[in-house]
Protein backbone atom coordinates (compact mmCIF):
# COMPACT_ATOMS: atom_id res chain seq x y z
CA UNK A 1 48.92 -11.87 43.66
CA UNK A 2 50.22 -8.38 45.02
CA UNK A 3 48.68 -9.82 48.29
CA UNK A 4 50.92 -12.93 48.08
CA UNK A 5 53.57 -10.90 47.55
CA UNK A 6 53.67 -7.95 50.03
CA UNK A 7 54.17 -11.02 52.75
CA UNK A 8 55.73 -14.35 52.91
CA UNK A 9 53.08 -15.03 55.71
CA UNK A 10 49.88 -14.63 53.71
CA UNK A 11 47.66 -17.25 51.62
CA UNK A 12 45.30 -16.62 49.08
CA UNK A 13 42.18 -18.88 48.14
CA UNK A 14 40.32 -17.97 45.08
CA UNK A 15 36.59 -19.41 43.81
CA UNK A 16 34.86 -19.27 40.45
CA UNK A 17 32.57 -20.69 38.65
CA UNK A 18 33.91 -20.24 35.07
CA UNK A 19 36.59 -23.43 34.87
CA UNK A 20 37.64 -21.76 31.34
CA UNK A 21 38.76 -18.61 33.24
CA UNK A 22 40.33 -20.89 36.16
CA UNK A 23 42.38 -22.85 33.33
CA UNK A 24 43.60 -19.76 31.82
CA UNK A 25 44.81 -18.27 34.74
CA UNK A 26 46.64 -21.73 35.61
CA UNK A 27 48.09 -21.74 32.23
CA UNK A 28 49.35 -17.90 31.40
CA UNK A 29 49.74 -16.05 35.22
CA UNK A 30 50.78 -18.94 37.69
CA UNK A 31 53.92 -20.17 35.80
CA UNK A 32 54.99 -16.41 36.41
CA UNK A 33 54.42 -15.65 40.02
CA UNK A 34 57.36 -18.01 41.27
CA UNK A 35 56.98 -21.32 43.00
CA UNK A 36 57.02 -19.06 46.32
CA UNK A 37 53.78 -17.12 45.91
CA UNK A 38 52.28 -20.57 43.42
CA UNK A 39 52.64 -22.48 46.76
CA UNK A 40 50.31 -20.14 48.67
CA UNK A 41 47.69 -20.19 46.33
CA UNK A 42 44.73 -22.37 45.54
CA UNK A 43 42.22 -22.55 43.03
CA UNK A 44 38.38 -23.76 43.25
CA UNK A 45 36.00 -24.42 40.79
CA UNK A 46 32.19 -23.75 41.69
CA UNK A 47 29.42 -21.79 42.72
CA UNK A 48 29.82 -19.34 45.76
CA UNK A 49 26.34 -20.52 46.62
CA UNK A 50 27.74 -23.95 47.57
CA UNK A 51 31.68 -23.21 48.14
CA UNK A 52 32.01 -26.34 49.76
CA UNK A 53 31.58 -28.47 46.63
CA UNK A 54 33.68 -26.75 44.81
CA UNK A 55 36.84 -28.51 43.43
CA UNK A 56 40.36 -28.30 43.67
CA UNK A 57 42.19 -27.02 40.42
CA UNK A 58 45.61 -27.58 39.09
CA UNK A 59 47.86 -30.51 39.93
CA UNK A 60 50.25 -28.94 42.83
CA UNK A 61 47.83 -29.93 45.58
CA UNK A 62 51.19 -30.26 47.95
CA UNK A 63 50.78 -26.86 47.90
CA UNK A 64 46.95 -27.53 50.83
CA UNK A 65 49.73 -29.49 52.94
CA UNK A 66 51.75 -26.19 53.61
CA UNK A 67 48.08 -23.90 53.42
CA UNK A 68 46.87 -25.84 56.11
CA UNK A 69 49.24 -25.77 58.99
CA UNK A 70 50.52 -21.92 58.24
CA UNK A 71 50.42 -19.69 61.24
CA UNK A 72 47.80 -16.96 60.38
CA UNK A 73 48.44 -15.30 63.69
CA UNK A 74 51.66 -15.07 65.65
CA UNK A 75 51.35 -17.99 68.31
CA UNK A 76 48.47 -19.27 66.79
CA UNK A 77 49.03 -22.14 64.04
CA UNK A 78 45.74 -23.48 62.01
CA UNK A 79 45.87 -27.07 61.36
CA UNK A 80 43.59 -29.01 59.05
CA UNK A 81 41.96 -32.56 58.72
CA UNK A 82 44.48 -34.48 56.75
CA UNK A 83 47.24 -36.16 58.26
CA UNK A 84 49.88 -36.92 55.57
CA UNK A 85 50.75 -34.94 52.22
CA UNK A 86 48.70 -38.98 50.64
CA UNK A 87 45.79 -37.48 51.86
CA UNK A 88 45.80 -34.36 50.36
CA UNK A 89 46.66 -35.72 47.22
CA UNK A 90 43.13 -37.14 47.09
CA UNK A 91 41.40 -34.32 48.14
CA UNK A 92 38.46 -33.16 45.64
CA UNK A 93 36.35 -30.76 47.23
CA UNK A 94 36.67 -27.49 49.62
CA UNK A 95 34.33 -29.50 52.31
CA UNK A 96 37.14 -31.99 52.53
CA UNK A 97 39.62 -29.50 53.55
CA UNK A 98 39.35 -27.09 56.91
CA UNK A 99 41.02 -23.81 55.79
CA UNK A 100 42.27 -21.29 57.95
CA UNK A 101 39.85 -18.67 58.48
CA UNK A 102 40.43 -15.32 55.94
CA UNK A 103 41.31 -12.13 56.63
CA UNK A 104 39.68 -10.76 54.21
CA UNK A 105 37.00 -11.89 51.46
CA UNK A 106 36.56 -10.27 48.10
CA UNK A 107 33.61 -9.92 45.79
CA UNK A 108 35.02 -7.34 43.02
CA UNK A 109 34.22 -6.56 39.14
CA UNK A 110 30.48 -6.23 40.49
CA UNK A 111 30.06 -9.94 40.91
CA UNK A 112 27.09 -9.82 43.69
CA UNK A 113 24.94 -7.98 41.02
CA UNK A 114 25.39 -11.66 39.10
CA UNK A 115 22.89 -12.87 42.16
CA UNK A 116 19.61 -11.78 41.25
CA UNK A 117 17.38 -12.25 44.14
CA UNK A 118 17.70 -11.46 47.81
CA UNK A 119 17.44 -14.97 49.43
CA UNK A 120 20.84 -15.91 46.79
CA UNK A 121 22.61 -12.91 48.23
CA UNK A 122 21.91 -13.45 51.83
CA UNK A 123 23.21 -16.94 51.65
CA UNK A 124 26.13 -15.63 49.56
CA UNK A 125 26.96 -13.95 52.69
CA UNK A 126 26.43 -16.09 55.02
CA UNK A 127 28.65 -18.06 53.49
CA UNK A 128 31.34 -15.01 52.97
CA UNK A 129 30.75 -13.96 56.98
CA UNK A 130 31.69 -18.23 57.73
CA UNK A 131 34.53 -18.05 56.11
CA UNK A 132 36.51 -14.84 57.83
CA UNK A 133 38.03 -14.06 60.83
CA UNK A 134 35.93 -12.98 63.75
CA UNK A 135 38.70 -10.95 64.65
CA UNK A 136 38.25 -8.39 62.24
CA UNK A 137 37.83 -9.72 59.41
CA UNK A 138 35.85 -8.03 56.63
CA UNK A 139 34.30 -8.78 53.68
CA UNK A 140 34.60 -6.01 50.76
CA UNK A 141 32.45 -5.79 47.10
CA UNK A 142 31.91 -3.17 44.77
CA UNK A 143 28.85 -1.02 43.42
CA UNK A 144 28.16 1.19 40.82
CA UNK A 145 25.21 3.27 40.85
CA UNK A 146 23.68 6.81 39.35
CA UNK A 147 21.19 8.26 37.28
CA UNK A 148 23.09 6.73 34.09
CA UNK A 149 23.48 3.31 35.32
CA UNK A 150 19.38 2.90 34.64
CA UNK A 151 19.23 3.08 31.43
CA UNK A 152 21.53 2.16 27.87
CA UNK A 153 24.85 3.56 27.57
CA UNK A 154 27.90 3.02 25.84
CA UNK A 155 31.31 4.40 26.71
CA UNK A 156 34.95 3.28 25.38
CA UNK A 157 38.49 3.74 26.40
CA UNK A 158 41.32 3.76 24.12
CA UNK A 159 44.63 1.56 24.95
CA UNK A 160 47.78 1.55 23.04
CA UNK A 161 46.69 -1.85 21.66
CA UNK A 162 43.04 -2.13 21.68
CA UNK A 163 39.96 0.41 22.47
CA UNK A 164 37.19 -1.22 24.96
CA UNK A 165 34.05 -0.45 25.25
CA UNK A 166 31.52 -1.21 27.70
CA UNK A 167 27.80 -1.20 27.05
CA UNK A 168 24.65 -1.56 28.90
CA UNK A 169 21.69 -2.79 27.50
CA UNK A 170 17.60 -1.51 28.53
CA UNK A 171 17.39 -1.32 32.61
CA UNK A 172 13.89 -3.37 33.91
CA UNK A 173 12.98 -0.84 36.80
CA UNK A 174 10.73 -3.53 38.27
CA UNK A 175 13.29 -6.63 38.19
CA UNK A 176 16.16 -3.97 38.58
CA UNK A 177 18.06 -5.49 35.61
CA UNK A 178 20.27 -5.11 32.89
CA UNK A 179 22.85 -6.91 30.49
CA UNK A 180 26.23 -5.69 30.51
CA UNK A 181 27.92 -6.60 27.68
CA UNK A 182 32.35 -5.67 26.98
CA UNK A 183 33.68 -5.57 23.47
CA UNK A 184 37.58 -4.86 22.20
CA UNK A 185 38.87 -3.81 19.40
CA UNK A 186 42.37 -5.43 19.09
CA UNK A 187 44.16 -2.64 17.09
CA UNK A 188 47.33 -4.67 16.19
CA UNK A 189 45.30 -7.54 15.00
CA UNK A 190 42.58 -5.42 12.87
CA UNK A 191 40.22 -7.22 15.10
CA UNK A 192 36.47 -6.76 16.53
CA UNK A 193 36.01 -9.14 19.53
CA UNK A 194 32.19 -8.59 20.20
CA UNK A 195 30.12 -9.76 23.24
CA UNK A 196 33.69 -11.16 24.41
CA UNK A 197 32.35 -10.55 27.95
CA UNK A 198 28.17 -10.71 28.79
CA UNK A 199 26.84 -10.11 31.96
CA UNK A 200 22.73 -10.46 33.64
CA UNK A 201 22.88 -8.33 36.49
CA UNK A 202 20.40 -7.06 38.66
CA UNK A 203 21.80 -3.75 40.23
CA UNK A 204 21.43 -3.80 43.84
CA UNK A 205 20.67 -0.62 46.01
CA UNK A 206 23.37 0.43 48.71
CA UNK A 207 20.49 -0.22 51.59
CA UNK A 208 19.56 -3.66 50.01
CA UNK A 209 23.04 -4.62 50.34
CA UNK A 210 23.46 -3.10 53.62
CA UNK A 211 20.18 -5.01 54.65
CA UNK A 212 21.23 -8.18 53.50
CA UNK A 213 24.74 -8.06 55.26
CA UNK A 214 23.26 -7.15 58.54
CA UNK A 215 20.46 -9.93 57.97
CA UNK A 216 23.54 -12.55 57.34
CA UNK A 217 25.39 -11.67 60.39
CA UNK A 218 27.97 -8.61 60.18
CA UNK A 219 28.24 -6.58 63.28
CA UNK A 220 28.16 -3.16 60.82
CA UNK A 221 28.23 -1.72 57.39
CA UNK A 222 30.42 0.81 55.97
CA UNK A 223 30.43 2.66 52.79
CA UNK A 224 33.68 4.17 50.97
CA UNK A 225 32.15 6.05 47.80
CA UNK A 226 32.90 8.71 45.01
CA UNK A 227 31.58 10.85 42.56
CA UNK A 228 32.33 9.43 38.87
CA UNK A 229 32.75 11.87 35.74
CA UNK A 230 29.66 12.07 34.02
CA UNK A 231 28.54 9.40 31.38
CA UNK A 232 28.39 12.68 28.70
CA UNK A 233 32.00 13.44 29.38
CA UNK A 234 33.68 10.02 29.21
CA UNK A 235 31.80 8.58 25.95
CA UNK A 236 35.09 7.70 24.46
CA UNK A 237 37.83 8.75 26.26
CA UNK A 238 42.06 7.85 26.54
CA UNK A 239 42.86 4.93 29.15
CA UNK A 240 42.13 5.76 33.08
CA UNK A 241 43.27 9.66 32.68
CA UNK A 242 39.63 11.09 33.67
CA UNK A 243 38.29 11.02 37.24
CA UNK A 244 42.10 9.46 38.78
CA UNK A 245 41.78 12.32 41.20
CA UNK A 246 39.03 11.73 42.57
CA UNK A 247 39.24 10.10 46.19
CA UNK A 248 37.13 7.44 47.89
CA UNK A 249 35.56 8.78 51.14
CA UNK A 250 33.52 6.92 53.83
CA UNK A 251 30.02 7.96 53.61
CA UNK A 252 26.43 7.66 55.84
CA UNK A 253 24.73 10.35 53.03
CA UNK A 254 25.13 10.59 49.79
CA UNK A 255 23.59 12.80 47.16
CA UNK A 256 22.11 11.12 43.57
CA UNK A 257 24.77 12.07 41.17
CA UNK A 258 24.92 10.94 37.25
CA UNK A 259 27.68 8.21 38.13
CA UNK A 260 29.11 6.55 41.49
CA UNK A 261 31.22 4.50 42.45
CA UNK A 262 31.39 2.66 45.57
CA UNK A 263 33.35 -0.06 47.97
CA UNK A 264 31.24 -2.03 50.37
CA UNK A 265 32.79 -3.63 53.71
CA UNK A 266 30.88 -6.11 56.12
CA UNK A 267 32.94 -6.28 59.65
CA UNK A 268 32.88 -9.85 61.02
């Protein structure tokens, strides 16, 4: 949303496969963006394996009409396949529509570890690399890595309203996989949500990844990355207040540390 609304000029396309997360987002955050920033924005249900099945959420498809003939680039306008607003109103699936290319694509909230073997994440890219500008665009993810991250911990941070707490199950060496699972404790509400959040990852290497973005097409590979506080120090600490300070730097070496931290970007 901060995207949407740092310029007038910019579109947003978002893809999930959860339609229970999609529907709560339509329901409690759109009505409160403004019809501005609503009108830029569309919503797609299904699998990033096969984005071009995916469907169209929400009812304000009007909203593809605009999308589709918006200038991306000064000069240079981006028209789609439909021909009248009728059309579009009978659109279903991303295949039927011919976005502009993006900017930029994001894989945050360590989504790619959700892809658990290489041939998935290649394609995954592929289809990411398709999808962006191939002048300059850039796809960006996030890792997490470190001596602690391979093996079970537990850590919680306390909120005004509710303490979280994040823990990781046994790590599988072999498979390279663990279960990440987020509980809350709803403080106003006297109330244990657990499991409210479970993940099967399989926790990628920073050369894997790098591999498998080179093997799907990006020109290069870049690494920003930092040092995390260790997993004995932040066991239960107070909101974001430890580590803040501690800066994201582009990196070709780094050293094994307890806990890092890092931000991945494929060049088109």
């Amino acid at each position: 949303v901060e995207w949407l609304h740092n310029d007038a000029r910019r579109t947003a396309v978002g893809l999930d496969l959860d339609s229970e997360a999609l529907n709560w987002c339509l329901e409690n955050n759109l009505n409160r963006i403004g019809a501005d920033v609503d009108s830029r924005l569309s919503l797609f249900h299904g699998n990033v394996l096969q984005p071009l099945e995916s469907k169209l959420v929400g009812s304000n498809l009007d909203k593809i009409t605009k999308n589709l003939t918006s200038k991306d680039n000064e000069g240079d306008s981006t028209a789609g396949t439909m021909e009248s607003p009728n059309d579009v109103r009978n659109v279903k699936h991303l295949k039927e529509i011919e976005l502009p290319e993006r900017d930029i694509v994001c894989a945050f909230n360590y989504s790619c570890c959700c892809l658990h073997n290489r041939k998935e994440l290649i394609t995954y890219f592929k289809h990411a690399l398709n999808a962006i500008s191939k002048k300059g665009g850039i796809f960006a993810m996030d890792l997490y890595g470190g001596t602690s991250s391979e093996g079970p911990l537990r850590m919680q941070r306390r909120f005004p309203n509710f303490t979280y707490m994040w823990e990781q199950a046994e790590f599988d060496v072999i498979q390279r996989k663990t279960r990440i699972s987020l509980h809350f404790n709803l403080h106003k509400h006297n109330k244990k949500i657990r499991h409210a959040f479970s993940y099967s990852w399989r926790l990628w290497s920073l050369p894997e990844v790098k591999d498998c973005l080179e093997e799907a097409g990006f020109s290069s590979v870049h690494f920003w990355i930092r040092n995390m506080p260790d997993s004995e120090d932040i066991r239960c600490i107070d909101g974001f207040s430890v580590g803040r300070d501690i800066k994201y730097e582009e990196a070709v070496s780094f050293q094994q540390q307890d806990s890092w931290n890092a931000y991945v970007v494929g060049v088109a």
